[in-house]
Protein backbone atom coordinates (compact mmCIF):
# COMPACT_ATOMS: atom_id res chain seq x y z
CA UNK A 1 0.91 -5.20 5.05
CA UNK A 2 -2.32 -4.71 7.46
CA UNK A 3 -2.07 -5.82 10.57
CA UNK A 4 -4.83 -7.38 12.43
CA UNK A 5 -6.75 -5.61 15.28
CA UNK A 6 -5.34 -8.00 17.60
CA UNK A 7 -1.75 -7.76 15.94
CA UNK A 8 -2.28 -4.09 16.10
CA UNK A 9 -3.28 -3.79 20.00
CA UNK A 10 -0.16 -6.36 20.91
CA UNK A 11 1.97 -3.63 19.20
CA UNK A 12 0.26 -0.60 21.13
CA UNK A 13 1.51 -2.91 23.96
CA UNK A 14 4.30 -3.89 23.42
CA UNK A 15 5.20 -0.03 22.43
CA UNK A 16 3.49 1.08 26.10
CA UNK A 17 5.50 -1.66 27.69
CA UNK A 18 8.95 -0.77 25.95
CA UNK A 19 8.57 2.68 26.91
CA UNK A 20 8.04 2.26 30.44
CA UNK A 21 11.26 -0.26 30.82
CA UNK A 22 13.54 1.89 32.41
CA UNK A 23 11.09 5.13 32.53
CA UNK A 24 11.81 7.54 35.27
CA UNK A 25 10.45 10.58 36.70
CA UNK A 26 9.02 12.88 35.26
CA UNK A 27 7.69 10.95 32.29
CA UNK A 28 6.89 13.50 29.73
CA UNK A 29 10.21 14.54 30.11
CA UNK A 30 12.12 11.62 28.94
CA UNK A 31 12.23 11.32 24.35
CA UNK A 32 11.91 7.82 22.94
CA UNK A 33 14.30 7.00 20.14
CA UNK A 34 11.54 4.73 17.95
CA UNK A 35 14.41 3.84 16.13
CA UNK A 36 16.13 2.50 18.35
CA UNK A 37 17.04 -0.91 18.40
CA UNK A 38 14.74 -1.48 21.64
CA UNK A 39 11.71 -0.77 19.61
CA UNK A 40 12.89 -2.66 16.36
CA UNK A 41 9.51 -4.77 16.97
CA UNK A 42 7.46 -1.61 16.76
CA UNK A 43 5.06 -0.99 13.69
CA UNK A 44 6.06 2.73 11.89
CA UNK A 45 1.93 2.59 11.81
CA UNK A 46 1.78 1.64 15.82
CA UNK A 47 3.80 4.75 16.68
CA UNK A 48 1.20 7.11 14.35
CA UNK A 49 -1.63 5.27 15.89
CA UNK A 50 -0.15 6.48 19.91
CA UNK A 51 -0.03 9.80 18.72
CA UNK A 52 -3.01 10.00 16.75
CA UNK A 53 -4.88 8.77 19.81
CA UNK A 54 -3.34 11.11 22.35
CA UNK A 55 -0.83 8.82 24.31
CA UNK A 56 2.56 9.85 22.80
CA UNK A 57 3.75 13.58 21.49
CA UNK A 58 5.51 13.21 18.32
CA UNK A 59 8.77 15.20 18.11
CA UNK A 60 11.41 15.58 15.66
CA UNK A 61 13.79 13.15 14.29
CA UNK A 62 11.05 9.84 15.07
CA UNK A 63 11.04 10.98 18.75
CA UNK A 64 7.97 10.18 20.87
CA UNK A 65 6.92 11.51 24.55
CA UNK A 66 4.40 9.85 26.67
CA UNK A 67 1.36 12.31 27.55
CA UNK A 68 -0.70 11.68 30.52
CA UNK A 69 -2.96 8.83 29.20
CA UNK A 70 0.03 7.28 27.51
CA UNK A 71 1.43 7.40 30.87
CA UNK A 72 -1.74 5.74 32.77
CA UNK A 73 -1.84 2.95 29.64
CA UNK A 74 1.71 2.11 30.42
CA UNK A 75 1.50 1.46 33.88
CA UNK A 76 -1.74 -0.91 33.00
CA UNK A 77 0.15 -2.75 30.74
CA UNK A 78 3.00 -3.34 32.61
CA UNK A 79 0.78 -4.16 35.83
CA UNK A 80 2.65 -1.57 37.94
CA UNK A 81 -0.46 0.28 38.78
CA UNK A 82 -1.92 -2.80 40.32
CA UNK A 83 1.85 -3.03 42.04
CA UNK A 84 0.90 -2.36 46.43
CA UNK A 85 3.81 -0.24 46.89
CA UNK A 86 2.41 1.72 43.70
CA UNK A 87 -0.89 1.77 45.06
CA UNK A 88 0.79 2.71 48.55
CA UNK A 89 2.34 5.89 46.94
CA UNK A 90 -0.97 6.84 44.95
CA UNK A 91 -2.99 6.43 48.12
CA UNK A 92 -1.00 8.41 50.04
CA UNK A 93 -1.19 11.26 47.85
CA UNK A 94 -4.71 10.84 47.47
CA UNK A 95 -5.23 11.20 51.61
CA UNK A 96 -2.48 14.38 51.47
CA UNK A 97 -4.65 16.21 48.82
CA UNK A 98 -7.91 15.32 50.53
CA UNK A 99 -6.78 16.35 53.70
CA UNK A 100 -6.33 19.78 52.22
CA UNK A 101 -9.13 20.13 51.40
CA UNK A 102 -11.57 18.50 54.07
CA UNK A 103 -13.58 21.46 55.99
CA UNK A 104 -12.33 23.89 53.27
CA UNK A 105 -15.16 26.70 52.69
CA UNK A 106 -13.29 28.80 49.82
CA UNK A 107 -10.61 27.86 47.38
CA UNK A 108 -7.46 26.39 48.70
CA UNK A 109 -3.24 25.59 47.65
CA UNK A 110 -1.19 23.07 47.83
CA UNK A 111 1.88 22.68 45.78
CA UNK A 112 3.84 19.89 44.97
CA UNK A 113 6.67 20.87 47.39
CA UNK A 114 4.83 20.94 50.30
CA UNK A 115 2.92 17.35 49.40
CA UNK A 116 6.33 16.08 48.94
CA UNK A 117 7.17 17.23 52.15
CA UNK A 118 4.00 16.14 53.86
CA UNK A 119 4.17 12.44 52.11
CA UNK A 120 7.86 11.51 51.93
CA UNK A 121 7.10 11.06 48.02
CA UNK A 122 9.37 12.46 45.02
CA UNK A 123 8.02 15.61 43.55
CA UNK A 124 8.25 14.43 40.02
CA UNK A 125 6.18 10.81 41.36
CA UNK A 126 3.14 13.86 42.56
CA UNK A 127 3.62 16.18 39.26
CA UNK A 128 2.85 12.87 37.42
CA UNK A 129 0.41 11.75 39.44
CA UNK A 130 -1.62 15.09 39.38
CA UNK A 131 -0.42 15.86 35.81
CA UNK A 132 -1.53 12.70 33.75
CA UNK A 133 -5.00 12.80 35.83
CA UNK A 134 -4.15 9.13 37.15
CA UNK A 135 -6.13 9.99 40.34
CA UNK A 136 -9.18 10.64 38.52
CA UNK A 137 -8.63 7.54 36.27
CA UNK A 138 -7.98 5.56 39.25
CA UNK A 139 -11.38 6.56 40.64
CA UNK A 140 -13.28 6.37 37.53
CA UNK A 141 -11.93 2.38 37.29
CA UNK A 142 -13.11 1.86 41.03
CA UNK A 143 -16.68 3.53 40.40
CA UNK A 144 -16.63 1.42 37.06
CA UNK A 145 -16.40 -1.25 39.47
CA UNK A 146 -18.71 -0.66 41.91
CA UNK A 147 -16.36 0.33 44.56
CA UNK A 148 -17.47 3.64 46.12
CA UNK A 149 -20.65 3.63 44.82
CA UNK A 150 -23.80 3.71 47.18
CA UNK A 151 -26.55 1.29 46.54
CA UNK A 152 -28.64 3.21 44.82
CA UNK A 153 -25.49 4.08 42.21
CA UNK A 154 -24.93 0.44 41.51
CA UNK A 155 -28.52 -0.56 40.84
């Protein structure tokens, strides 16, 4: 049976949004039984189509891992990244890691120890964070937007 594209971009979501039920830190780190009852709803073709695109890491045994974008697409569809305490935690990291490197005239380190340290937040919450690239993504949607952009960007 062929499912429709909308039938087959519920499923991607529906996948993205099982997976993240109960997801902890560090993501990648945590297998996903796809035949496990929780995913009973899951097209055989839906998990293919996540790892053919680069979201999930197939493993053995019809065991999937979320990669970095699979990561970012799961907190969009489960709205946490528009969640403020979410946002909170991202922004806060964001301000730690340009703070290391405002006035900086050769290369610099930080490591996720000493952000943690600096921030209050989990290690695991910043090797995610810096891992997946969710930073950049979150500034590539806000200059998709407009926000950030000078004038003579937006026009």
């Amino acid at each position: 049976m062929t499912l429709s594209k909308r039938d087959r971009l519920n499923n991607i979501d529906l996948a993205l949004r099982l997976m993240m039920d109960g997801l902890e830190e560090p993501y990648e780190w945590q297998e996903h039984d796809a035949r496990s009852a929780k995913f009973a709803a899951v097209h055989r073709t839906t998990w293919q189509e996540l790892d053919r695109c680069g979201m999930l890491k197939a493993r053995t045994f019809d065991r999937y891992e979320l990669t970095g974008p699979g990561w970012i697409a799961g907190l969009k569809a489960t709205g946490r990244i528009q969640d403020p305490e979410f946002k909170k935690k991202v922004g806060c990291l964001a301000a730690a890691i340009k703070a290391k490197v405002k006035g900086r005239a050769g290369p610099g380190f930080a490591d996720r120890a000493e952000l943690a340290r600096e921030t209050g937040l989990s290690e695991f919450f910043i090797y995610d964070a810096i891992d997946s690239g969710l930073l950049c993504d979150i500034r590539k949607d806000r200059r998709h937007m407009g926000v950030g952009r000078s004038d003579e960007e937006q026009h």
